[in-house]
Protein backbone atom coordinates (compact mmCIF):
# COMPACT_ATOMS: atom_id res chain seq x y z
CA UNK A 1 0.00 0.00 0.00
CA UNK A 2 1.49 3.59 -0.70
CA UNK A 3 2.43 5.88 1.92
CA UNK A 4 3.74 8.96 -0.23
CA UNK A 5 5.28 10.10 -3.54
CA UNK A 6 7.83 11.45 -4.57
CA UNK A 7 7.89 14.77 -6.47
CA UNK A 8 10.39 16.76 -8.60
CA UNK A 9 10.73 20.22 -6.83
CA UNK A 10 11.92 21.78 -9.94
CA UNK A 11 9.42 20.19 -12.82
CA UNK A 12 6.90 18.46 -10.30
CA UNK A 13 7.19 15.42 -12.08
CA UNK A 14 6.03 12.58 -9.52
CA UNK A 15 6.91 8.90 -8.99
CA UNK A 16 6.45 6.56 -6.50
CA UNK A 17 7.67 4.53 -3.63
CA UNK A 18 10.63 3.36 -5.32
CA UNK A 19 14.40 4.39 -4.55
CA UNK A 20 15.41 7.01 -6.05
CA UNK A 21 17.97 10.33 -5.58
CA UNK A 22 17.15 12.36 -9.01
CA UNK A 23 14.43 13.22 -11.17
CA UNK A 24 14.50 12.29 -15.00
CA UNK A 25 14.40 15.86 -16.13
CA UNK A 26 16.88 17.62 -14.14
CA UNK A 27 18.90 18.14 -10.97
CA UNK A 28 16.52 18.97 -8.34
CA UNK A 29 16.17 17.30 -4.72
CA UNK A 30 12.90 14.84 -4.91
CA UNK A 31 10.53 15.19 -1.62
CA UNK A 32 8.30 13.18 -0.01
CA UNK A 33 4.76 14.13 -0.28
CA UNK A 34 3.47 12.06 2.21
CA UNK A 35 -0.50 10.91 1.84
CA UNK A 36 -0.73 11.45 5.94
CA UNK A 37 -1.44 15.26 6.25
CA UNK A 38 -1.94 15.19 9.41
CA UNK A 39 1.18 14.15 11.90
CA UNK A 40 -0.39 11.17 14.18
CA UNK A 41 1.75 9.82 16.19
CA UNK A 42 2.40 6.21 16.80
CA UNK A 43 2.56 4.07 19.96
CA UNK A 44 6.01 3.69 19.35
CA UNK A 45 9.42 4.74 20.85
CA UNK A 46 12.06 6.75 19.26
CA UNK A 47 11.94 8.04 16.02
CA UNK A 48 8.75 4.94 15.46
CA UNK A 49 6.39 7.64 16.36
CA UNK A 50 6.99 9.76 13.84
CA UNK A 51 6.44 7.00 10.97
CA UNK A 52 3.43 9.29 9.80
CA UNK A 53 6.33 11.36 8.23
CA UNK A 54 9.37 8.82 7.41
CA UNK A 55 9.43 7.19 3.91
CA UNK A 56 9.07 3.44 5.14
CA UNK A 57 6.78 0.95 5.61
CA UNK A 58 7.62 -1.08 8.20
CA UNK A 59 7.51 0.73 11.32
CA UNK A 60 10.85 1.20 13.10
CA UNK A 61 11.17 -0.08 16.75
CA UNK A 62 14.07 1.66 17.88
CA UNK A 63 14.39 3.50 21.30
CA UNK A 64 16.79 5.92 19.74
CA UNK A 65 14.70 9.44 18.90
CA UNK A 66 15.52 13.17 19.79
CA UNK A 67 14.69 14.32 22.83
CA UNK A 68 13.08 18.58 23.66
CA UNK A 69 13.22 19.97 26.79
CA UNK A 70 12.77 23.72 28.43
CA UNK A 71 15.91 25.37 29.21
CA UNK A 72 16.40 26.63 32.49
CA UNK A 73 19.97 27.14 34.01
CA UNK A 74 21.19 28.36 30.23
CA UNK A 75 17.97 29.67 29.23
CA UNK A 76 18.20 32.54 32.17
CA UNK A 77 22.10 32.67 31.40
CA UNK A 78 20.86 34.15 28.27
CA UNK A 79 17.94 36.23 29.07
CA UNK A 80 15.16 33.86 26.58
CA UNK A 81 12.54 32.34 28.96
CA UNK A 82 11.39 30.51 26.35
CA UNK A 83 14.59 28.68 24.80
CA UNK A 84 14.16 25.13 23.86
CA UNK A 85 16.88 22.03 23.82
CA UNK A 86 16.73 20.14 20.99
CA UNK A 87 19.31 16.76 22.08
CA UNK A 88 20.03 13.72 20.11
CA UNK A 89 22.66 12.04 21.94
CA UNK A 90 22.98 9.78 25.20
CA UNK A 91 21.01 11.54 28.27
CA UNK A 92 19.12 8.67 29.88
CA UNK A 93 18.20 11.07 32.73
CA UNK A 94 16.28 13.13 30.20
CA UNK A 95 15.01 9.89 28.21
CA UNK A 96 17.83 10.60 25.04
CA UNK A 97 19.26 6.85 24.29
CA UNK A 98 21.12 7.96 21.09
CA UNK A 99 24.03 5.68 21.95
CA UNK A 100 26.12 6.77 18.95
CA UNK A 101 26.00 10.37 20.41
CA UNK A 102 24.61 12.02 16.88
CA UNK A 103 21.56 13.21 15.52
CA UNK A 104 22.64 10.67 12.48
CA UNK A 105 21.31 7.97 14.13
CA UNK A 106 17.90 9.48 13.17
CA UNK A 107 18.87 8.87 9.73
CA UNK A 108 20.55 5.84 9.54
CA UNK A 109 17.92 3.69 10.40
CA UNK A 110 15.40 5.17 7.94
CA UNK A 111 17.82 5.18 5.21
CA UNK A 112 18.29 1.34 5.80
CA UNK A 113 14.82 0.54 6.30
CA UNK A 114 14.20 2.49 2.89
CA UNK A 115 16.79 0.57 1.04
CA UNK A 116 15.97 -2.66 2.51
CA UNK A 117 12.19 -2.54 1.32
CA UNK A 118 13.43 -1.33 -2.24
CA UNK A 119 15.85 -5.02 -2.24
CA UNK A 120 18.90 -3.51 -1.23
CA UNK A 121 21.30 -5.97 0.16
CA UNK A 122 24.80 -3.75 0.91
CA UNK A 123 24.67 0.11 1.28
CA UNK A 124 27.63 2.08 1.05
CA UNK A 125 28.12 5.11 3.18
CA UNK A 126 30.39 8.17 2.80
CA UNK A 127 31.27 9.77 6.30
CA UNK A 128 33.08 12.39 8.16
CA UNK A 129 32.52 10.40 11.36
CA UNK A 130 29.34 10.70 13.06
CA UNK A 131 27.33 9.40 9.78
CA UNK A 132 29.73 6.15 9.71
CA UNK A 133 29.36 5.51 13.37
CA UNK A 134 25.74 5.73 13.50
CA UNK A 135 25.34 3.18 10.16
CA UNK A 136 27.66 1.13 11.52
CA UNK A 137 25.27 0.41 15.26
CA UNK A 138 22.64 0.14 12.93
CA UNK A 139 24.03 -2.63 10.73
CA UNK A 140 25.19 -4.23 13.88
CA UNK A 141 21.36 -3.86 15.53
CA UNK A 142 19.74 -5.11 12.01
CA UNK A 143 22.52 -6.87 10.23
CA UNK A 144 22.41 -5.32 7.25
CA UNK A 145 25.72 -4.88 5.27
CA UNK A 146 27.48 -1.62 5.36
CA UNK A 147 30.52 -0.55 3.65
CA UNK A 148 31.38 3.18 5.19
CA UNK A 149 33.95 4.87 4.23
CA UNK A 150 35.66 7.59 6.18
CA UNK A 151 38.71 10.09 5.78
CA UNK A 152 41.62 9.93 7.70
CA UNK A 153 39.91 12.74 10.43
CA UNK A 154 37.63 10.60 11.07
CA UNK A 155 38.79 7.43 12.14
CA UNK A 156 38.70 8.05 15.62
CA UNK A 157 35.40 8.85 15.45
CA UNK A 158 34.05 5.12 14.26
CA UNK A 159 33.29 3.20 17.53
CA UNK A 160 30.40 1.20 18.80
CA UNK A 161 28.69 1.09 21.83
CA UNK A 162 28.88 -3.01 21.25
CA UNK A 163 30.79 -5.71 20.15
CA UNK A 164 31.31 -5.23 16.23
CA UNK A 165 29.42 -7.16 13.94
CA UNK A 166 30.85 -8.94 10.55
CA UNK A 167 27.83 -6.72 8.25
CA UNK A 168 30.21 -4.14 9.03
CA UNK A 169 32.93 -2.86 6.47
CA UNK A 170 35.01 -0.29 7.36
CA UNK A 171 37.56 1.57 5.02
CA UNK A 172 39.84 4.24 6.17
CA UNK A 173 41.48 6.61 4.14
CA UNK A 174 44.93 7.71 4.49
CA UNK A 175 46.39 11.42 5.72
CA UNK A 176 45.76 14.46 3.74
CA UNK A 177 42.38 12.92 2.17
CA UNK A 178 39.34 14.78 3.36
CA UNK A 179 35.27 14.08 3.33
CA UNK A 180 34.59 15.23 -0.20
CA UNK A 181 37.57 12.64 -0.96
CA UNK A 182 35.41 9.62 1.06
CA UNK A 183 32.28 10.87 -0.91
CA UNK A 184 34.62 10.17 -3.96
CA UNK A 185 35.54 6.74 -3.53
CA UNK A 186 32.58 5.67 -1.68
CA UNK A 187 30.74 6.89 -5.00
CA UNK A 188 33.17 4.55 -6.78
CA UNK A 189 32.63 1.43 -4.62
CA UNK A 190 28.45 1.64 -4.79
CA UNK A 191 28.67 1.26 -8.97
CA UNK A 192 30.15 -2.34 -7.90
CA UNK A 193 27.33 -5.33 -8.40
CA UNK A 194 25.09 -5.70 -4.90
CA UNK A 195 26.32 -2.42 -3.95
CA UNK A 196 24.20 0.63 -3.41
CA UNK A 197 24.67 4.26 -2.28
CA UNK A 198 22.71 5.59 0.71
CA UNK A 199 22.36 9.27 -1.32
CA UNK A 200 23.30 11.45 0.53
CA UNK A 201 21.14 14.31 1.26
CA UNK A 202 19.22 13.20 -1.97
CA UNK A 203 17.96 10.63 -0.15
CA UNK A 204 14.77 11.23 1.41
CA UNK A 205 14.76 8.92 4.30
CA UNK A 206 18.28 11.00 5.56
CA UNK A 207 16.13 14.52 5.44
CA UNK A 208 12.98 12.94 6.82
CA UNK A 209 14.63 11.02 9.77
CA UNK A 210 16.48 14.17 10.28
CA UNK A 211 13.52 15.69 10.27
CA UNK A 212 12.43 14.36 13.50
CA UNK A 213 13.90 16.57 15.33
CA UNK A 214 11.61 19.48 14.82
CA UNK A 215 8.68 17.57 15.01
CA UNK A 216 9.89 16.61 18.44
CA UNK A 217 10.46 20.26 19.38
CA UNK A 218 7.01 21.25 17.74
CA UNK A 219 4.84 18.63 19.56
CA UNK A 220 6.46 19.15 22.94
CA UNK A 221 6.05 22.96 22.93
CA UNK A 222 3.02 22.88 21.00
CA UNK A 223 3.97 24.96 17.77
CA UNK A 224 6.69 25.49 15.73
CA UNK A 225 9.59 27.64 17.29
CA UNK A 226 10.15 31.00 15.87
CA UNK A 227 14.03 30.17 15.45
CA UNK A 228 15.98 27.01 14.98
CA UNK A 229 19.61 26.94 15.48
CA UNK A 230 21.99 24.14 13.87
CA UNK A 231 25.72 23.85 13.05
CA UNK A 232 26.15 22.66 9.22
CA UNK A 233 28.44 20.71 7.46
CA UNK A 234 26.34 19.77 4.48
CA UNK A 235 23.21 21.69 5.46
CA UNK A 236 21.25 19.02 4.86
CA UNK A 237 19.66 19.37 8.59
CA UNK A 238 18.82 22.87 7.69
CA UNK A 239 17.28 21.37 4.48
CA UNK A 240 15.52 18.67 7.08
CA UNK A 241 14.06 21.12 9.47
CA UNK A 242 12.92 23.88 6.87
CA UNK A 243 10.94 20.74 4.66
CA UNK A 244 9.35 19.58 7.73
CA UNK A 245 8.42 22.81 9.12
CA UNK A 246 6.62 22.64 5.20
CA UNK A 247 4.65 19.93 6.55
CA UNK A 248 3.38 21.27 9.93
CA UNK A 249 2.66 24.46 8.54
CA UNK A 250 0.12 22.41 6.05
CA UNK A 251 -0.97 20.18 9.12
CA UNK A 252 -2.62 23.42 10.47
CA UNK A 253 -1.87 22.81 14.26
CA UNK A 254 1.58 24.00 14.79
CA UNK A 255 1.64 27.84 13.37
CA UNK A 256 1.45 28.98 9.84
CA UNK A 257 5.03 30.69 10.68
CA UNK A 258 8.25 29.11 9.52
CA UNK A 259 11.00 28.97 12.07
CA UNK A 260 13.69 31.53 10.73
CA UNK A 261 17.19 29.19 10.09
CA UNK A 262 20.32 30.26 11.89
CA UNK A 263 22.67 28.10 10.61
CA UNK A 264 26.36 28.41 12.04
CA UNK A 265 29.74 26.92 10.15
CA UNK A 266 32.98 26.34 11.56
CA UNK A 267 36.47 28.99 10.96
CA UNK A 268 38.46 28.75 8.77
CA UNK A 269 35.95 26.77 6.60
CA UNK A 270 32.84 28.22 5.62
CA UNK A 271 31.78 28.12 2.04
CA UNK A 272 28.41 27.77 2.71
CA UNK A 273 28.71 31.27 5.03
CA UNK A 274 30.78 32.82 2.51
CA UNK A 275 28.29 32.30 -0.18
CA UNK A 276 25.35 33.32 1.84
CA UNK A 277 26.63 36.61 2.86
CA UNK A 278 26.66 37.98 -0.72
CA UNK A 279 23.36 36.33 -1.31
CA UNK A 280 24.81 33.54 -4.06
CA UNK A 281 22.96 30.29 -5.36
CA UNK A 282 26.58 29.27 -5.73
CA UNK A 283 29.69 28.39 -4.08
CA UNK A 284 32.99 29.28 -5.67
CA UNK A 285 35.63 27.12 -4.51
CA UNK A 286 38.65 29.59 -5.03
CA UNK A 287 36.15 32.27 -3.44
CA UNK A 288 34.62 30.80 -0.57
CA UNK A 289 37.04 27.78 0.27
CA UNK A 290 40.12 29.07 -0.52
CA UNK A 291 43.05 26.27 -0.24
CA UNK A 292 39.94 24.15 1.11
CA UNK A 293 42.05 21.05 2.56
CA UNK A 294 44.06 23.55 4.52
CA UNK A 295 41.07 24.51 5.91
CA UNK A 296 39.49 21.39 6.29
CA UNK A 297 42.49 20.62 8.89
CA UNK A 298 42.37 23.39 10.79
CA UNK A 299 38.62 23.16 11.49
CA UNK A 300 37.72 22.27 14.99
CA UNK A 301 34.54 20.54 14.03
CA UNK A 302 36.16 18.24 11.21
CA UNK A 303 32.73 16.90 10.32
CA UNK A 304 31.05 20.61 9.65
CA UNK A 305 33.82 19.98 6.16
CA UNK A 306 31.75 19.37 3.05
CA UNK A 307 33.61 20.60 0.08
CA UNK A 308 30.33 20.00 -2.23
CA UNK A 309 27.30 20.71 0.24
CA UNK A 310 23.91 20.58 -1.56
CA UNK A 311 23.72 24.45 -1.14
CA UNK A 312 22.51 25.52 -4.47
CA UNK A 313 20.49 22.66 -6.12
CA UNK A 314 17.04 23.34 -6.08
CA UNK A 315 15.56 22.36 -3.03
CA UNK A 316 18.88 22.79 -1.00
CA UNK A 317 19.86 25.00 1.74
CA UNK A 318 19.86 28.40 -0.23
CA UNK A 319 16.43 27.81 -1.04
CA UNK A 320 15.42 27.09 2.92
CA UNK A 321 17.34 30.26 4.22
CA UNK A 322 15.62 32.60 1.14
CA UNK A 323 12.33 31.04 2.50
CA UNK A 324 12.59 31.26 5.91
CA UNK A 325 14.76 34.76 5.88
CA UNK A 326 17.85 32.86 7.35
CA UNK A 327 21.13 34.57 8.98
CA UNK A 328 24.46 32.00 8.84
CA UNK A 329 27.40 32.46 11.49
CA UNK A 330 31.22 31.25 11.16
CA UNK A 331 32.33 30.29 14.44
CA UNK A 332 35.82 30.47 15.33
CA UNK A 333 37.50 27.16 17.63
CA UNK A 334 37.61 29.82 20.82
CA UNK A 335 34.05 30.91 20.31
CA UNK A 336 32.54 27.17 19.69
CA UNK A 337 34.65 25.94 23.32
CA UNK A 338 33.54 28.74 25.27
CA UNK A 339 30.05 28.09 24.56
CA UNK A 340 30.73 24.17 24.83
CA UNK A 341 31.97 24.99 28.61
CA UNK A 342 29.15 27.74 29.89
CA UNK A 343 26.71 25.08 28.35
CA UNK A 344 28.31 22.08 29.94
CA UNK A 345 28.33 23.54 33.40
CA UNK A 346 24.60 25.25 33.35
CA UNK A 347 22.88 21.83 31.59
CA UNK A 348 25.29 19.34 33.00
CA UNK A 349 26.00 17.71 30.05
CA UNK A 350 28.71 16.89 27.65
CA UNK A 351 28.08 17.98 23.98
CA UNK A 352 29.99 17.28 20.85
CA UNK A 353 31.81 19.77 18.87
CA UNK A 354 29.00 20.82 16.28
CA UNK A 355 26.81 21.44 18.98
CA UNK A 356 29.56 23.78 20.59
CA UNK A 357 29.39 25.63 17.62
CA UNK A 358 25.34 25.55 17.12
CA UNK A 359 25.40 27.05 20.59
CA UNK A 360 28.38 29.65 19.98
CA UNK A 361 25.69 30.93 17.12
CA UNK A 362 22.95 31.34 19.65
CA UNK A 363 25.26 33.30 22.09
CA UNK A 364 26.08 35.42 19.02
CA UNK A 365 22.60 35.87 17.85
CA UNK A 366 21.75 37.22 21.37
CA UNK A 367 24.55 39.61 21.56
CA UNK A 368 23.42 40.90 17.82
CA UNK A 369 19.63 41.03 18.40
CA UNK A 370 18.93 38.61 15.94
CA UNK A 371 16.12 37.51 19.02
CA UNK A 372 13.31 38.49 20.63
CA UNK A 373 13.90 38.24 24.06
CA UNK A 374 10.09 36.53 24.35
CA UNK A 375 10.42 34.69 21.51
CA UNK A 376 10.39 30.45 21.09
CA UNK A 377 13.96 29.30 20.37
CA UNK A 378 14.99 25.93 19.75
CA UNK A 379 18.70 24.84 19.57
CA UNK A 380 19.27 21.90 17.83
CA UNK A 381 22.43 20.17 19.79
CA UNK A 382 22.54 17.48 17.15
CA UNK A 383 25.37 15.47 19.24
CA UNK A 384 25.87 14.80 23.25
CA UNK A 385 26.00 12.57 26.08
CA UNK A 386 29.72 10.92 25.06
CA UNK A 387 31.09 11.24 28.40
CA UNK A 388 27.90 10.27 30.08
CA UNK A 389 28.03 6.81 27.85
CA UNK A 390 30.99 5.90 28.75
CA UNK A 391 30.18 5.46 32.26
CA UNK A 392 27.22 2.91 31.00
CA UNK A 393 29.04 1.78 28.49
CA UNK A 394 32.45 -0.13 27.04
CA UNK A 395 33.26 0.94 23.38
CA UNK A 396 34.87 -0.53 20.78
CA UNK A 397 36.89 1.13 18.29
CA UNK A 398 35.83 -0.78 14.76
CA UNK A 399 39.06 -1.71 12.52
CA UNK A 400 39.24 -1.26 9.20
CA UNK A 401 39.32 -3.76 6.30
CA UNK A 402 41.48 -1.74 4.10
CA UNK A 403 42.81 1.60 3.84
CA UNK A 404 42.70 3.93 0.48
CA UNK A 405 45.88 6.09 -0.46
CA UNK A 406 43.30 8.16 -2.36
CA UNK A 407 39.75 8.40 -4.34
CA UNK A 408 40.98 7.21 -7.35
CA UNK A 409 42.96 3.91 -5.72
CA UNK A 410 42.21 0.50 -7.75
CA UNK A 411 39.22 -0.82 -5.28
CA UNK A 412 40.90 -4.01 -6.20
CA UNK A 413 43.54 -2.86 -3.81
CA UNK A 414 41.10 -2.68 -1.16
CA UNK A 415 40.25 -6.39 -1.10
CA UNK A 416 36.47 -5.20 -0.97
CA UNK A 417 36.02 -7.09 -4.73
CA UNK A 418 36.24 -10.43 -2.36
CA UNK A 419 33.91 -9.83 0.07
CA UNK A 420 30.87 -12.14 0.46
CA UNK A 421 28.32 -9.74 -0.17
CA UNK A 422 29.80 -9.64 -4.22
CA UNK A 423 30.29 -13.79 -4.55
C-alpha cells in the first residue's frame, strides 16, 4: 500500500515509492509528499512515532529518537525564557538513548529501512565520522551490510557502543584525504554489483529522519519555534528542518510561521557562510574555500567539512534560508569551546563539537539582536552525552578492512572485490 510520492521540486514530475535520488528531467532534490497530512503519532518509541512522516513501511522499533526539553539554568544565562533544547545524543536522565551520540542515528535507520524494502542488500556510506558511526550500530542492531567509508579525520570517530558485527565494512582513508575525498571513492565502490549508495542528502529517508527533530520540538512545545539553530556541514539538517516545518505548517496545528534558520559553520571553513553573505545560489571554490584542505584541517569541528554541500540545487539549503529569511554564522575554535563549557556547566551535560558551535551561534545571535527576548527558540544540539556513555558503556573502536591512499585507488587494492556480499 502507498504511503507517499515522490515529487520533482523543480518540474513536479512525480513517482512513486521506489528508490530514487534524481528526477529524469533535471537536478533537483525529490521530496516526499506524504498521503498522511496530518502528523499522528504512533505508539512507538524513538523516532517509530513519527512513521506518519518517514518514507518506510515497516515501522521502526528503535528507542533511539531526539529528545526537547525547556531550558532553564542556560535559558536565564541568556535572558530567553522561552529557549528550547533540541538533544540527540545519550542523556538517559532526560530519556535521550542515542548511543552513537549524533543526531545521524535518526537517519541511519530510515535510510536502511528504505533501502531494505526497495531489495537492497549492501549500502555504502560516505562519512566524516558521526554518519559512519551511527550506520555502523545500525548494521550491527539489524545486520544489514554496510561498507562506510571515512577520511583519515575521522577514524577516531568510528566506535560502537557493542561488540562489532561482521555486516560491518570499514575503510579508512589515508592522511591528507578529506570528506569530499570519502564521498569520492565511496561513490566509486556503490557502482560495484550488490552495492548501493545511501544518497546522501538526496535521499529522502536521511532529510525525513532528520527531520524528526523538529517535530519533536514542535509537539512538545506545541507549535513550531520562531528560530531554529543548527551547526552545518552539508546543510542538509537545515534542508531537514525547513521541509518539515513545510509539513506542519500544512498540518494546520503548529503555526502557519516558519521557524527563521540560523545556521552556524565552523572557521576557517565556511563556504556555505561565505556564499550566503553575498546572497549567491553558488559556491565558488577559489572564493569561498580558498586552499579548502588547509582549511578542512584546521577546522575544529572536522565533520562541519563538506567541500560540495547541496547548497545551491534546487531544493537545497539556499532555497530554505531565502524562504525562511535565514542569517548563517562562522564560528571560530575559541568561540565554539567557550560556549561548549558555559553550556556544559549550566545543563550538566557533555556535547559534541558541532553542537559547541550551534550554541556559539545562539550566544552570538543574542549579543546581535537577531532575538526576541520573548520569543520560542529551539537549539538543535545534534550530538551529546559521550562522556555520560561511557560510564554505562564499554566501546569498541571498529578496525578497518582496508585503507585507500586516495579516491581514485584500484578498489581491487582494497580487497572489498572479495567480500561475500559480491560472490
Amino acid at each position: 500500500m502507498g504511503r507517499f510520492k515522490l515529487k520533482c521540486l523543480k518540474c513536479g514530475r512525480e513517482y512513486g515509492q521506489q528508490y530514487r535520488l534524481t528526477c529524469e528531467n533535471d537536478d533537483s532534490f525529490l521530496r516526499a509528499d506524504y498521503y498522511e497530512k496530518k502528523l499522528k503519532l504512533r505508539n512507538q518509541p524513538g523516532i517509530g512515532r513519527f512513521h506518519s512522516w518517514l518514507p518506510i513501511q515497516e515501522e521502526l522499533t528503535t528507542d533511539a529518537g531526539p529528545i526537547t526539553y525547556k531550558s532553564e539554568a542556560f535559558a536565564r544565562e541568556l535572558g530567553l525564557p522561552n529557549l528550547y533544547i533540541g538533544f540527540s545524543g545519550y542523556w538517559p536522565e532526560r530519556g535521550a538513548f542515542v548511543k552513537t551520540c549524533s543526531f545521524k542515528e535518526l537517519e541511519a535507520y530510515p535510510i536502511m529501512q528504505y533501502l531494505r524494502e526497495n531489495g537492497a542488500k549492501a549500502i555504502v556510506f560516505a562519512s566524516a565520522g558521526n554518519t559512519g558511526r551511527a550506520a555502523a550500530h545500525a548494521s550491527a542492531l539489524t545486520g544489514t551490510d554496510v561498507y562506510i567509508v571515512v577520511p583519515y579525520s575521522g577514524i577516531s570517530s568510528i566506535w560502537l557502543p557493542e561488540k562489532p558485527t561482521e555486516s560491518i565494512h570499514f575503510i579508512s582513508m589515508s592522511p591528507g584525504n578529506d570528506y569530499t575525498d570519502a564521498i569520492n571513492l565511496a561513490g566509486r565502490i556503490a557502482k560495484l554489483p550488490g552495492m548501493v549508495s545511501e544518497g546522501g542528502a538526496r535521499n529522502v529517508a536521511r532529510r525525513d529522519g532528520m527531520g524528526t527533530v523538529m517535530l519533536d520540538a514542535a509537539v512538545t512545545i506545541g507549535k513550531m519555534p520562531d528560530h531554529y539553530f543548527q551547526a552545518v556541514g552539508s546543510g542538509t539538517g537545515g534542508i531537514s528542518a525547513w521541509e518539515t516545518s513545510l509539513r506542519l505548517r500544512a498540518d494546520g496545528r503548529f503555526g502557519q510561521k516558519l521557524p527563521k534558520l540560523q545556521l552556524a559553520q565552523n572557521l576557517p571553513f565556511v563556504p556555505m557562510y561565505n556564499a550566503w553573505k553575498e546572497r549567491r545560489r553558488e559556491i565558488i571554490p577559489g572564493h569561498d574555500m580558498e586552499d579548502a584542505k588547509k582549511q578542512v584541517e584546521e577546522t575544529y569541528a572536522t565533520v562541519l567539512t563538506n567541500r560540495t554541500p547541496p547548497y545551491g540545487v534546487t531544493g537545497g539549503l539556499y532555497d530554505a534560508l531565502v524562504d525562511t529569511d535565514g542569517i548563517m554564522y562562522a564560528i571560530t575554535k575559541e568561540e565554539a569551546l567557550e560556549a561548549k563549557a558555559l553550556f556544559e556547566s549550566l545543563e550538566g551535560i557533555d556535547v559534541l563539537p558541532p553542537s559547541a558551535v550551534a550554541t556559539a551561534a545562539l550566544l552570538k545571535a543574542v549579543e546581535a539582536g537577531n532575538v526576541g527576548k520573548d520569543e520560542t527558540i529551539f537549539l538543535n544540539l545534534a550530538g551529546g552525552g559521550y562522556e555520560r556513555l561511557k560510564k554505562d558503556f564499554t566501546l569498541y573502536q571498529i578496525e578497518p578492512v582496508a585503507t585507500a591512499r586516495n579516491p581514485d585507488v584500484p578498489l581491487e587494492e582494497l580487497n572489498i572485490l572479495v567480500l561475500s556480499i559480491l560472490e
